[in-house]
N, C-alpha and C. Protein backbone atom coordinates (compact mmCIF):
# COMPACT_ATOMS: atom_id res chain seq x y z
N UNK A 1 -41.13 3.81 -114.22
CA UNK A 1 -40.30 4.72 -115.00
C UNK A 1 -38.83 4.31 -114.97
N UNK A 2 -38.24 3.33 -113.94
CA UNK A 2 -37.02 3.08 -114.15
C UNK A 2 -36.85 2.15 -114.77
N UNK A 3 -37.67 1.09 -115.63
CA UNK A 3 -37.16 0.11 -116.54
C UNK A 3 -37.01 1.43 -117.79
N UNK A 4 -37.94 2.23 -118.07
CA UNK A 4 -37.72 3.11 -119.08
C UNK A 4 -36.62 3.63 -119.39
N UNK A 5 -36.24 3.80 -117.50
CA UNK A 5 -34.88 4.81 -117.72
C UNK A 5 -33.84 3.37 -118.12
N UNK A 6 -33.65 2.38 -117.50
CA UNK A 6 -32.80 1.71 -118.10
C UNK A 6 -32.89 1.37 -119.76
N UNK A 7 -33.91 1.57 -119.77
CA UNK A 7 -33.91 0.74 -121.67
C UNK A 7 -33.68 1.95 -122.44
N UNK A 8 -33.75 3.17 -122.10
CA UNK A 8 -33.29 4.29 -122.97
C UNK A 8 -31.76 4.54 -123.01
N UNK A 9 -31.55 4.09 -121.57
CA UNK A 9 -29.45 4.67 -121.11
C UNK A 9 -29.13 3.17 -122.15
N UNK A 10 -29.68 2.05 -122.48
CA UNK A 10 -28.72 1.13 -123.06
C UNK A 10 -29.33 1.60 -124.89
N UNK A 11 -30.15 1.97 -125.08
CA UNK A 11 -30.15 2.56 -126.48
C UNK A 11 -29.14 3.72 -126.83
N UNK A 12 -29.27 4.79 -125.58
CA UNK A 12 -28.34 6.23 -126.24
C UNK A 12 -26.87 5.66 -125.84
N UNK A 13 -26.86 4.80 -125.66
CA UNK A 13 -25.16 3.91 -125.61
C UNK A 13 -24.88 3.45 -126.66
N UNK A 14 -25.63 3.08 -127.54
CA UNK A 14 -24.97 2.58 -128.81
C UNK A 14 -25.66 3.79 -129.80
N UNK A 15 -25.72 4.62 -129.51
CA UNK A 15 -26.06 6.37 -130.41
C UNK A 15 -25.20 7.40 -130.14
N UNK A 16 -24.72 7.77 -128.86
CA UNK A 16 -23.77 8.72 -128.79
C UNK A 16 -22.25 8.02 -128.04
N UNK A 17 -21.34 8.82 -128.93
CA UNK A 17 -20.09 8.28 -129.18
C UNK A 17 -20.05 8.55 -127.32
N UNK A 18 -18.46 7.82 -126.79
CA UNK A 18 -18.17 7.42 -125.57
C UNK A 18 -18.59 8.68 -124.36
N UNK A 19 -17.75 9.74 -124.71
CA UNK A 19 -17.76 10.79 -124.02
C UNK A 19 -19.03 11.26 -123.71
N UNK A 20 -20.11 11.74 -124.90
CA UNK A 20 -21.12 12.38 -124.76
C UNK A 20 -22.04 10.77 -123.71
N UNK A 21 -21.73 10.11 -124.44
CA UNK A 21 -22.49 9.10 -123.01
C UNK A 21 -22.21 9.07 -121.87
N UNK A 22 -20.85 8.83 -121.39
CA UNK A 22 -20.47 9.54 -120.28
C UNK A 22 -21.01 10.66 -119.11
N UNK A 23 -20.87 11.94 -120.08
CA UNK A 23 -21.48 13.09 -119.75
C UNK A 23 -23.12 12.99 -119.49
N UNK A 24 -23.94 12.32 -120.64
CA UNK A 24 -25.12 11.95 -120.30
C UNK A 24 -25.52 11.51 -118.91
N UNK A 25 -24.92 10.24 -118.61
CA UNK A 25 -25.17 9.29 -117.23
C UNK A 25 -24.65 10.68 -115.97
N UNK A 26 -23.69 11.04 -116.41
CA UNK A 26 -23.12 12.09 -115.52
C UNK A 26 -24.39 13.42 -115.12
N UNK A 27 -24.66 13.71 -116.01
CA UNK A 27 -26.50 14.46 -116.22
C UNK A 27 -27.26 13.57 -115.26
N UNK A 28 -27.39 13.17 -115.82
CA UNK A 28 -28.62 11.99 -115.19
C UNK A 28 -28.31 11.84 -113.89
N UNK A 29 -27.55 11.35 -113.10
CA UNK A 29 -27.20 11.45 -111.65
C UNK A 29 -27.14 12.73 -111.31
N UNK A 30 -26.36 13.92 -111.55
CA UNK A 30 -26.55 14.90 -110.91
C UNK A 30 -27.77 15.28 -110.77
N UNK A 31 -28.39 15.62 -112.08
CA UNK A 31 -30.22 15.53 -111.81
C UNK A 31 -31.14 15.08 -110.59
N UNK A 32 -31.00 13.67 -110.76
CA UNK A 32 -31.41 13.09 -109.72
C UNK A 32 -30.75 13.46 -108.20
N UNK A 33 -29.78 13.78 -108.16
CA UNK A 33 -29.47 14.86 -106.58
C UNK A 33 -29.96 15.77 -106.43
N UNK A 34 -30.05 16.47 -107.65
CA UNK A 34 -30.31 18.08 -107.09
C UNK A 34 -31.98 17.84 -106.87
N UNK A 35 -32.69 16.80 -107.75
CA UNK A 35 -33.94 16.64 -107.32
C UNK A 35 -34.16 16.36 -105.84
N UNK A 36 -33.53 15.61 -105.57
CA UNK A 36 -33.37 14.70 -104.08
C UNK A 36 -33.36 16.24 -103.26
N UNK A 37 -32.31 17.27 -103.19
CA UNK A 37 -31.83 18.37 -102.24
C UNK A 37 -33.36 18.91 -102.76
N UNK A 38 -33.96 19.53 -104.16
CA UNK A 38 -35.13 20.41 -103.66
C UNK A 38 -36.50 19.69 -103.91
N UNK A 39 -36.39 18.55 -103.55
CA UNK A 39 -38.13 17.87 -103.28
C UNK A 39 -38.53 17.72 -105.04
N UNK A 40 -38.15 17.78 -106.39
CA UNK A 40 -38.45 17.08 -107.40
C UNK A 40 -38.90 16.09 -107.83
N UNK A 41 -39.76 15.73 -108.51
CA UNK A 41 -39.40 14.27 -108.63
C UNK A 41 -38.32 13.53 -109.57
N UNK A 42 -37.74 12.45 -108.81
CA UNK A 42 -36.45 12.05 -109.05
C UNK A 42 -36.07 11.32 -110.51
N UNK A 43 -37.05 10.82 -110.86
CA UNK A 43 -37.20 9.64 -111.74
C UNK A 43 -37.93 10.49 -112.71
N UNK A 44 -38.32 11.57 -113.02
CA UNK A 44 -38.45 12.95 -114.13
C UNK A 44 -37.00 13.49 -114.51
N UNK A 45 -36.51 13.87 -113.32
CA UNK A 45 -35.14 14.69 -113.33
C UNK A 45 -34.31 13.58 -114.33
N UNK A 46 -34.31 12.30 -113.56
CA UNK A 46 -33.16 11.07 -113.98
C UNK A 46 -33.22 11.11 -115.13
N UNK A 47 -34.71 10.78 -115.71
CA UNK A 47 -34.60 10.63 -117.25
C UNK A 47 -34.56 11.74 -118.20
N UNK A 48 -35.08 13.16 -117.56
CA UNK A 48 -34.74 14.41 -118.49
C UNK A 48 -33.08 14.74 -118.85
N UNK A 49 -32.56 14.34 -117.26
CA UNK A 49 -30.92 14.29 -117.77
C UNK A 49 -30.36 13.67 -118.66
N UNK A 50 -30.86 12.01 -118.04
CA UNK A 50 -30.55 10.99 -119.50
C UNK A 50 -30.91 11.56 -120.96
N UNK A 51 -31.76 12.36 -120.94
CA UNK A 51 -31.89 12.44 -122.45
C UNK A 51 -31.76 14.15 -122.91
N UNK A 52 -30.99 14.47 -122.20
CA UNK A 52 -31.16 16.01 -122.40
C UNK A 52 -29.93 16.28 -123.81
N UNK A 53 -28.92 15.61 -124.41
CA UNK A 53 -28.81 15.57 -125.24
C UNK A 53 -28.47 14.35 -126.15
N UNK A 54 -29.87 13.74 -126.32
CA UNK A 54 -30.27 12.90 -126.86
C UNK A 54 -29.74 13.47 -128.69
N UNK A 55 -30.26 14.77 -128.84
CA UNK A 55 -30.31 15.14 -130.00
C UNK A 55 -29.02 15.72 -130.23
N UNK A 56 -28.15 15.75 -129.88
CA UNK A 56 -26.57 16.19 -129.85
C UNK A 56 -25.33 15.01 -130.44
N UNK A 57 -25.74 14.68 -131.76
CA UNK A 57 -24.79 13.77 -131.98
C UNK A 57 -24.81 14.12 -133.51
N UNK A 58 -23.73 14.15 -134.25
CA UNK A 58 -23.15 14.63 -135.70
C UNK A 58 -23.11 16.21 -135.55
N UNK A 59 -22.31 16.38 -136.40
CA UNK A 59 -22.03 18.28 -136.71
C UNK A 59 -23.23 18.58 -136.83
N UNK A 60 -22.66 20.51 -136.15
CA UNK A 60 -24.05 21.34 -136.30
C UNK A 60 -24.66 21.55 -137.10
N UNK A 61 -24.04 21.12 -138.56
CA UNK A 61 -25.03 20.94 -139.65
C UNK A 61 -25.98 20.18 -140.05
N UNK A 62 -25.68 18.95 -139.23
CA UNK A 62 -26.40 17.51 -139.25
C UNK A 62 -27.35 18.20 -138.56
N UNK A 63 -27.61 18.61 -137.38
CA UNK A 63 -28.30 18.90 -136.35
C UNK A 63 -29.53 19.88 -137.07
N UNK A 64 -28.74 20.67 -137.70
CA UNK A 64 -29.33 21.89 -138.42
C UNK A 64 -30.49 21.76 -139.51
N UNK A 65 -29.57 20.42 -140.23
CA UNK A 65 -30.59 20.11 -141.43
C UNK A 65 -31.69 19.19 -140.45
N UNK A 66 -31.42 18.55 -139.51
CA UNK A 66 -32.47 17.59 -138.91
C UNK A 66 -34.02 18.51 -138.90
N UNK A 67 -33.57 19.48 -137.69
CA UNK A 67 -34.39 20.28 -137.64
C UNK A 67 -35.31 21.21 -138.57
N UNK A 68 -34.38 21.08 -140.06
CA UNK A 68 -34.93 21.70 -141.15
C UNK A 68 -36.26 20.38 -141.83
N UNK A 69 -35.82 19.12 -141.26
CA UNK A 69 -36.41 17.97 -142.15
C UNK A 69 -37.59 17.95 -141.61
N UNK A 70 -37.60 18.08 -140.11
CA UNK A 70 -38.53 17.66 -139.19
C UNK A 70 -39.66 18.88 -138.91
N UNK A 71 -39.30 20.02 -139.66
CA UNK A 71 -39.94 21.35 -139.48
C UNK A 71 -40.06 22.03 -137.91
N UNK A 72 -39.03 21.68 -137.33
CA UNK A 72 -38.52 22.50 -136.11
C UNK A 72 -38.74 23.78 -136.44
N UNK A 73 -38.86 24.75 -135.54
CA UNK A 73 -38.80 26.19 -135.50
C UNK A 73 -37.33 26.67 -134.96
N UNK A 74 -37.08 27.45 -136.18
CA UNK A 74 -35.42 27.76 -136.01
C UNK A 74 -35.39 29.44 -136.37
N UNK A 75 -34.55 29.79 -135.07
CA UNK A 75 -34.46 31.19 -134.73
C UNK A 75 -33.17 31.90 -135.72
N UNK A 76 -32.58 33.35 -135.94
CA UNK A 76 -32.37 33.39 -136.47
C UNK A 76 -30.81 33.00 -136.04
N UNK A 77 -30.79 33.44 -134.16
CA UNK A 77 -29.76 33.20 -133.82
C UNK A 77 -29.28 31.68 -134.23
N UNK A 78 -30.06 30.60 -134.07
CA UNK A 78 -30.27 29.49 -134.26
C UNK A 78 -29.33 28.92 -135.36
N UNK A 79 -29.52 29.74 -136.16
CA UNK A 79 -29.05 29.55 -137.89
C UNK A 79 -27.63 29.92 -137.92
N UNK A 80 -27.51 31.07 -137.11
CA UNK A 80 -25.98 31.11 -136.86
C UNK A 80 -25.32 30.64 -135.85
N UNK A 81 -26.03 29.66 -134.97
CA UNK A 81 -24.77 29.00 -134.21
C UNK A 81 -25.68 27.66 -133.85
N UNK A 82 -26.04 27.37 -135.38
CA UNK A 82 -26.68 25.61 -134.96
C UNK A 82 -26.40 24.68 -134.03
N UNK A 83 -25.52 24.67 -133.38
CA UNK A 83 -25.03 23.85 -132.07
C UNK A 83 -26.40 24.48 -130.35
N UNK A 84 -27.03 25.43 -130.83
CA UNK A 84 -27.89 25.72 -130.08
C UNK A 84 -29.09 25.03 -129.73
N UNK A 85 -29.28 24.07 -131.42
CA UNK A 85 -30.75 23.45 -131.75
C UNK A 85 -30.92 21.99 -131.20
N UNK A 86 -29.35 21.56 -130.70
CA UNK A 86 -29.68 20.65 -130.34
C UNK A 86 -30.84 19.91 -129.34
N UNK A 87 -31.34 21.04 -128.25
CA UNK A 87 -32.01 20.72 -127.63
C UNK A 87 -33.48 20.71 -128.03
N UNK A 88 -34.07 21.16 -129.17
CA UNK A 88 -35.25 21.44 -129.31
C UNK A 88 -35.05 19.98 -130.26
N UNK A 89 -33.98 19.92 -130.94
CA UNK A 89 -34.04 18.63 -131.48
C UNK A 89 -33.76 16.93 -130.67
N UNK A 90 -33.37 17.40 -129.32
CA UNK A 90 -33.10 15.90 -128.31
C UNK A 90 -34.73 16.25 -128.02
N UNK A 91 -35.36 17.26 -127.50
CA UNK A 91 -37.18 17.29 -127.06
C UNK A 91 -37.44 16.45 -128.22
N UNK A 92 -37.79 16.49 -129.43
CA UNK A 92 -38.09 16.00 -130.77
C UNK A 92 -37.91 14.23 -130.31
N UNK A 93 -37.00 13.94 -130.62
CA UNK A 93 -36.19 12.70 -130.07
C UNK A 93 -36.94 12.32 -129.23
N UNK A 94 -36.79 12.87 -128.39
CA UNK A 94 -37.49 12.34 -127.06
C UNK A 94 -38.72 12.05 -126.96
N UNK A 95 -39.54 12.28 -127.56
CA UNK A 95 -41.07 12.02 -128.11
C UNK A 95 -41.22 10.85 -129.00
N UNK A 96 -40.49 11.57 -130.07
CA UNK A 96 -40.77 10.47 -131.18
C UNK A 96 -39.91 8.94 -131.32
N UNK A 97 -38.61 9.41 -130.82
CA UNK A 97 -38.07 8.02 -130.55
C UNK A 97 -38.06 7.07 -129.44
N UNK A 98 -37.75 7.93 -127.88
CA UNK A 98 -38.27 6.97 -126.82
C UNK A 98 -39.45 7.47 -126.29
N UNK A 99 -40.43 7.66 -127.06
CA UNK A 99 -41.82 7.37 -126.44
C UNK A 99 -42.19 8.40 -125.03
N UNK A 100 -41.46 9.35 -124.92
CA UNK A 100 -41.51 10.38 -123.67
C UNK A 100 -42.71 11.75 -123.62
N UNK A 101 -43.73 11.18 -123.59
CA UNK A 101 -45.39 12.51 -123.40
C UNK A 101 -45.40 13.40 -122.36
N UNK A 102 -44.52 13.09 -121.38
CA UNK A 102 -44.45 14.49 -120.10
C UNK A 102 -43.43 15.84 -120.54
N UNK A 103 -44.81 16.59 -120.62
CA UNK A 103 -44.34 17.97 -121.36
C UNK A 103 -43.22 18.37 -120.57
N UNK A 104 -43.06 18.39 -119.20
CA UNK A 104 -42.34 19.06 -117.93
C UNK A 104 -40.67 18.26 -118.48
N UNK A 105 -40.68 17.14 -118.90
CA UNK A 105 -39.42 16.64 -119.11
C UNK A 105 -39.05 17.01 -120.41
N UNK A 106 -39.92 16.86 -121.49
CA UNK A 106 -39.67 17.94 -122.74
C UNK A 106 -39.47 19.01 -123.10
N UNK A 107 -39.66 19.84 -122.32
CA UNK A 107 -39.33 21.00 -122.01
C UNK A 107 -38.00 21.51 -121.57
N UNK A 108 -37.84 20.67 -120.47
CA UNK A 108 -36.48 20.39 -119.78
C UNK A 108 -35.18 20.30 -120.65
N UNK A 109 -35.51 19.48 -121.43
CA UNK A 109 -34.64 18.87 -122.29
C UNK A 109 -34.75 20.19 -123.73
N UNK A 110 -35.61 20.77 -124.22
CA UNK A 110 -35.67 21.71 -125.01
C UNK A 110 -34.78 22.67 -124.56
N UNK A 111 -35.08 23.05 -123.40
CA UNK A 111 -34.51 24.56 -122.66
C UNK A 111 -33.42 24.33 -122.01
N UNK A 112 -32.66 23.55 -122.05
CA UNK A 112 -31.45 23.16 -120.98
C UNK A 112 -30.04 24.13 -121.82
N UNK A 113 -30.23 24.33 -123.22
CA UNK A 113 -28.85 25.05 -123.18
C UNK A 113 -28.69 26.52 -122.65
N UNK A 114 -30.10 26.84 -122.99
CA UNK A 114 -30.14 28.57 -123.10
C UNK A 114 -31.14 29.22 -121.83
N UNK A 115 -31.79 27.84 -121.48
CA UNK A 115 -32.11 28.33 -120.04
C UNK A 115 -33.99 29.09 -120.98
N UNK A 116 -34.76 29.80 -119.56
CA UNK A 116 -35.66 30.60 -120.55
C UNK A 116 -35.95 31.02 -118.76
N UNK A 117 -36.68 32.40 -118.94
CA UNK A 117 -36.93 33.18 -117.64
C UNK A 117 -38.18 32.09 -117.02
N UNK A 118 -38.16 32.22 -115.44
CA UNK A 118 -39.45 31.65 -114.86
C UNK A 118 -38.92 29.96 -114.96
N UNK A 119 -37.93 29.37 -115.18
CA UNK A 119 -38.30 28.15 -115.10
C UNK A 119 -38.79 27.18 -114.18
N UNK A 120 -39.32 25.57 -114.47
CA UNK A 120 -40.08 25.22 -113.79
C UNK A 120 -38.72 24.67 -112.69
N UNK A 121 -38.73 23.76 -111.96
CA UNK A 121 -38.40 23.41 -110.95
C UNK A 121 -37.07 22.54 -111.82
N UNK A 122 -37.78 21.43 -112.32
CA UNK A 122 -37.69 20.17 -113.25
C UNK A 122 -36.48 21.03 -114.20
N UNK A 123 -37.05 22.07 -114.88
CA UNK A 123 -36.38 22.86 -116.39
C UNK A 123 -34.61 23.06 -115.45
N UNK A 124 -34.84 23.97 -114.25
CA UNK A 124 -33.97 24.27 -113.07
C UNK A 124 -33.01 23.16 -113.58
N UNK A 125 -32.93 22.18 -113.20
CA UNK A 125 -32.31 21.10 -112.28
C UNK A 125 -31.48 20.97 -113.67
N UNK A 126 -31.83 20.66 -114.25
CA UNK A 126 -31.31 19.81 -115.76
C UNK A 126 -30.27 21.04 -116.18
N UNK A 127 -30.81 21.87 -116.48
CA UNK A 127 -30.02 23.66 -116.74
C UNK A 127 -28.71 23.40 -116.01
N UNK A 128 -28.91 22.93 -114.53
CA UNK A 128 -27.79 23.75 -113.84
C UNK A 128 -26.89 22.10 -113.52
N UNK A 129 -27.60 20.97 -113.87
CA UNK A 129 -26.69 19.46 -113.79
C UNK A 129 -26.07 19.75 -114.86
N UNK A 130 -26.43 19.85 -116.40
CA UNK A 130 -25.49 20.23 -117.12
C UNK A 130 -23.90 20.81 -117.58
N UNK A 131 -24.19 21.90 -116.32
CA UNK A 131 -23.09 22.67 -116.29
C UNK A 131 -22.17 22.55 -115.08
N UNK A 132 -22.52 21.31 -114.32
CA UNK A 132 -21.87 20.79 -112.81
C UNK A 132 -21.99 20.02 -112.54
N UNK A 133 -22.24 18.69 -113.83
CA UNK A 133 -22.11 17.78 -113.42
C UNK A 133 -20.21 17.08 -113.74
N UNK A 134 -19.68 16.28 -112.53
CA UNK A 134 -18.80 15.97 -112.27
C UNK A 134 -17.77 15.91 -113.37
N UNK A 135 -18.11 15.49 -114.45
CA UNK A 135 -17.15 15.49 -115.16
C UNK A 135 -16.88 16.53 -116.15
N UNK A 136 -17.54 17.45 -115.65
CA UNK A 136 -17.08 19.06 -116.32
C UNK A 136 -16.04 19.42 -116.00
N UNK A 137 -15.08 20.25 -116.57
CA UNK A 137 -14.46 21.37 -115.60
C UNK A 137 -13.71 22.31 -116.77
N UNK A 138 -14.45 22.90 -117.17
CA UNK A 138 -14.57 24.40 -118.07
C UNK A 138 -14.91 25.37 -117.66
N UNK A 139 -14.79 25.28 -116.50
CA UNK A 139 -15.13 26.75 -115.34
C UNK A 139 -14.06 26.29 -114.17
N UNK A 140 -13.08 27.40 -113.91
CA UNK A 140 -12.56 27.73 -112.74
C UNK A 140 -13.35 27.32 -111.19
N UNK A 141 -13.91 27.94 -111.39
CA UNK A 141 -14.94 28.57 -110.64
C UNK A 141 -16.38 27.26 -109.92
N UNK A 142 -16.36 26.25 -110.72
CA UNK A 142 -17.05 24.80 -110.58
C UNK A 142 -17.25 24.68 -109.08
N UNK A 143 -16.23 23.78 -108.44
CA UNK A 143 -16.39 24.20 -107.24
C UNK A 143 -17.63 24.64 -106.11
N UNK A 144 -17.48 26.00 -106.46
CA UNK A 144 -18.34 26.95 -105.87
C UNK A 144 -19.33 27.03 -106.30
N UNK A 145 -19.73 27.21 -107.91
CA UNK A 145 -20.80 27.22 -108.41
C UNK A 145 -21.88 25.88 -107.98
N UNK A 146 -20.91 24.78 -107.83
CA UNK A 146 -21.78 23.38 -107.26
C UNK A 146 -22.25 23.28 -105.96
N UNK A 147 -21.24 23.92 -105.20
CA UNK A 147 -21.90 24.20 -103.91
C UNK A 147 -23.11 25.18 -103.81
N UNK A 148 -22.82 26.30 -104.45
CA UNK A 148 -24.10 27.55 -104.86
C UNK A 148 -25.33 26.36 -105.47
N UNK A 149 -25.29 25.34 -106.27
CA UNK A 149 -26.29 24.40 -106.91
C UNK A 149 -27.40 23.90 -105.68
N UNK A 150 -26.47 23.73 -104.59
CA UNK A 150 -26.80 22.71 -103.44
C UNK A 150 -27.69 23.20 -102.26
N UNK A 151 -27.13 24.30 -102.65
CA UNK A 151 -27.39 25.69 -101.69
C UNK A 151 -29.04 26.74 -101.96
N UNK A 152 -28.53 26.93 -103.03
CA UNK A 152 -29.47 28.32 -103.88
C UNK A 152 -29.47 28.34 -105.43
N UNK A 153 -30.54 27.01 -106.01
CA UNK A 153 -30.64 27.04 -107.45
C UNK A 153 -30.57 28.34 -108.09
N UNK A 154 -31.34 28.93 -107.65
CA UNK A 154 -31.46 30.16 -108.59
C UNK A 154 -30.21 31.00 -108.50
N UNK A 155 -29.62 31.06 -107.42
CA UNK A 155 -28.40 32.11 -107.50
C UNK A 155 -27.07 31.14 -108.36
N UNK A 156 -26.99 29.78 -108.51
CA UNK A 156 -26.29 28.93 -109.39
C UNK A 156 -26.71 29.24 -110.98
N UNK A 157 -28.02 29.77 -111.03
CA UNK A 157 -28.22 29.93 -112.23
C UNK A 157 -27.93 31.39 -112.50
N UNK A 158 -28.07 32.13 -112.05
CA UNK A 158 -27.57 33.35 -112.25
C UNK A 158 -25.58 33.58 -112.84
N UNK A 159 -24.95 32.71 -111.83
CA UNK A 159 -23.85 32.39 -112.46
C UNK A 159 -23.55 31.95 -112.96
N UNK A 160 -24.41 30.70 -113.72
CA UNK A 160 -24.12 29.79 -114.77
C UNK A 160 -24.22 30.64 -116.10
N UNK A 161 -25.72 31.47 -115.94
CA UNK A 161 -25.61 32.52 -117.35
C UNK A 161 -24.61 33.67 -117.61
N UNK A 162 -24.57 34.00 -116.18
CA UNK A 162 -23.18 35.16 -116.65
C UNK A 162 -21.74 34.85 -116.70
N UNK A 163 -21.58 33.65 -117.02
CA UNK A 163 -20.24 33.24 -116.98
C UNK A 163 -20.74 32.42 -118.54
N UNK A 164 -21.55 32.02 -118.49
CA UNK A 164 -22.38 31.82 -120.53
C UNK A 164 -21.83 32.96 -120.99
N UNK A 165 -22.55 33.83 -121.16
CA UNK A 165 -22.71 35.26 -121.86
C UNK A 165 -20.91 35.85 -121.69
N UNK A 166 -20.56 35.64 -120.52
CA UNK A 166 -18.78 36.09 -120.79
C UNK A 166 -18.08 35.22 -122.06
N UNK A 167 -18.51 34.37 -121.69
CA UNK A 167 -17.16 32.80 -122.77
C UNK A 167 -18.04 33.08 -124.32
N UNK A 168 -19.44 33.11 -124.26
CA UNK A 168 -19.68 33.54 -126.02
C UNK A 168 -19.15 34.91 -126.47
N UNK A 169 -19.41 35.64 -125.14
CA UNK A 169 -18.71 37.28 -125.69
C UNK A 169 -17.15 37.23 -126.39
N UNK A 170 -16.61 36.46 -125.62
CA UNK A 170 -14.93 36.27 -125.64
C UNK A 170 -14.59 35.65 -127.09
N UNK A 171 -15.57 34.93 -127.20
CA UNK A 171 -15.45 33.66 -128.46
C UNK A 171 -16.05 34.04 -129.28
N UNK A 172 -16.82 35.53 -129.32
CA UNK A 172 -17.41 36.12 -130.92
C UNK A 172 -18.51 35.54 -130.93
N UNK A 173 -18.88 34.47 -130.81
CA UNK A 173 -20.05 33.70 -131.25
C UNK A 173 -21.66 34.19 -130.84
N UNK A 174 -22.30 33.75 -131.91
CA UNK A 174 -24.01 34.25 -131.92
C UNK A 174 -24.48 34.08 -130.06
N UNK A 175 -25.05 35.24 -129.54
CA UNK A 175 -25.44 34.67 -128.84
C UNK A 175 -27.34 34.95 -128.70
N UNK A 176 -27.95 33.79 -128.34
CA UNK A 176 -29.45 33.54 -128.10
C UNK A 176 -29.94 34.56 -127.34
N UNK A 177 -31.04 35.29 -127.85
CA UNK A 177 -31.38 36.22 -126.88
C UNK A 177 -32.38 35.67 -125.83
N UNK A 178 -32.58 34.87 -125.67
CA UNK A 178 -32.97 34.35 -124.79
C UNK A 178 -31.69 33.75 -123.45
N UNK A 179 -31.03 33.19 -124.12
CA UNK A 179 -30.09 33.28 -122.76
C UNK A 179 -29.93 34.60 -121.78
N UNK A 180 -29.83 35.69 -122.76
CA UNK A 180 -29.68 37.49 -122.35
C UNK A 180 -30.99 37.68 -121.70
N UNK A 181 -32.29 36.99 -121.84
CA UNK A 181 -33.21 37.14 -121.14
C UNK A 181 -33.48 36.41 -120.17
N UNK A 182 -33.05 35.12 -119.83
CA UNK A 182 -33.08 34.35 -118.78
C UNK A 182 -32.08 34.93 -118.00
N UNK A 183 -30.54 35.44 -117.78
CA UNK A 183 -29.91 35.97 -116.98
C UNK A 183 -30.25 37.44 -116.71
N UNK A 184 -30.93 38.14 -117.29
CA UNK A 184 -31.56 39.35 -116.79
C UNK A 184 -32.80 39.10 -116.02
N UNK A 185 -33.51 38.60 -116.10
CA UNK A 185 -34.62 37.42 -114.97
C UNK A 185 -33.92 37.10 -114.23
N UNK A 186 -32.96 35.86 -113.72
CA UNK A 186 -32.47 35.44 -112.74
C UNK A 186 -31.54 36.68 -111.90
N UNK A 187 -31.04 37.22 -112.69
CA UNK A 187 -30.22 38.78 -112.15
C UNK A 187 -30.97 39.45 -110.91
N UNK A 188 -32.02 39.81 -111.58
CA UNK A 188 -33.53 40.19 -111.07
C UNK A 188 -33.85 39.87 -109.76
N UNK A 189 -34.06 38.70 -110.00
CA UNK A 189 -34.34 37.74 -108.88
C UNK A 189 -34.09 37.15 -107.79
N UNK A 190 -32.50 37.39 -108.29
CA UNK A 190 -31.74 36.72 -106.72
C UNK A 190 -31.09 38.31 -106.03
N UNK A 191 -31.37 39.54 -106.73
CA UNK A 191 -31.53 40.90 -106.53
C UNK A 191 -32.44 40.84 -104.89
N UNK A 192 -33.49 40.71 -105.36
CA UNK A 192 -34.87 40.49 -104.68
C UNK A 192 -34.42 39.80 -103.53
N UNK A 193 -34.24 38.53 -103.68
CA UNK A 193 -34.08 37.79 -102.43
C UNK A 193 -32.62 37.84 -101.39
């Protein structure tokens, strides 16, 4: 799986402009740690990061019509804040262009913006590298939340969604009811424990 992972990181290098590659490889290693800290497997995580937005390149309209071409299933929230679809459209990608059949990493890569209640281990990791991996820092608060990553996935995810749901509230924008249902799950949950 790691010649794979190399021959995919030198394809999405000449597909997504500098930064988003950047951020990619930046995915991809954090992944592979947080797999390492909770017993994952590493070389799933590596390459779900690598390609978790595979499908994130041209405006949300590009993205939008892709998904319209390819007969994606598009929500209604979806329609109003197309920058959401990217991930069901990098899963897409990820199948049909680099050859990727493990549902657990497709999935991963589907569900990584908005999160979904119950996730798997794998879905976890990618969700919360996303939003802490190193070369972020659009949260105050990073820091801590990375240490909380290292510490107690699930309670990292709990703050990753309610600090989501604050910045779309603030910014007007559509928000997925499913994000509202994955942080009322994780809410739940780290309640419990």
């Amino acid at each position: 799986m790691w010649e794979e992972f190399f021959d995919i990181k030198k394809q999405l290098k000449k597909k997504l402009d500098h930064d988003r590659f950047e951020h990619t490889l930046s995915v991809a290693y954090t992944s592979a740690s947080l797999a390492m800290r909770y017993g994952c497997d590493i070389k799933k995580a590596a390459l779900a990061g690598l390609l978790h937005d595979c499908g994130k390149y041209g405006s949300s309209n590009k993205i939008y019509e892709k998904c319209v071409k390819f007969k994606l299933p598009i929500k209604e929230e979806e329609k109003k804040n197309p920058s959401l679809l990217h991930g069901k459209l990098g899963a897409f990608y990820a199948q049909k262009k680099y050859h990727i059949e493990d549902e657990e990493i497709l999935s991963a890569i589907s569900c990584h913006t908005t999160g979904k209640p119950d996730m798997t281990l794998l879905e976890k990791i990618v969700f919360v590298a996303d939003y802490i991996e190193p070369l972020r820092t659009k949260d105050e608060n990073l820091p801590q939340i990375r240490e909380q990553a290292f510490c107690y996935l699930d309670g990292a995810i709990c703050i990753i969604l309610k600090n989501t749901l604050k910045y779309l509230k603030e910014k007007k924008v559509s928000v997925d009811s499913i994000t509202k249902e994955t942080y009322d799950y994780y809410s739940n949950l780290t309640k419990r424990t």
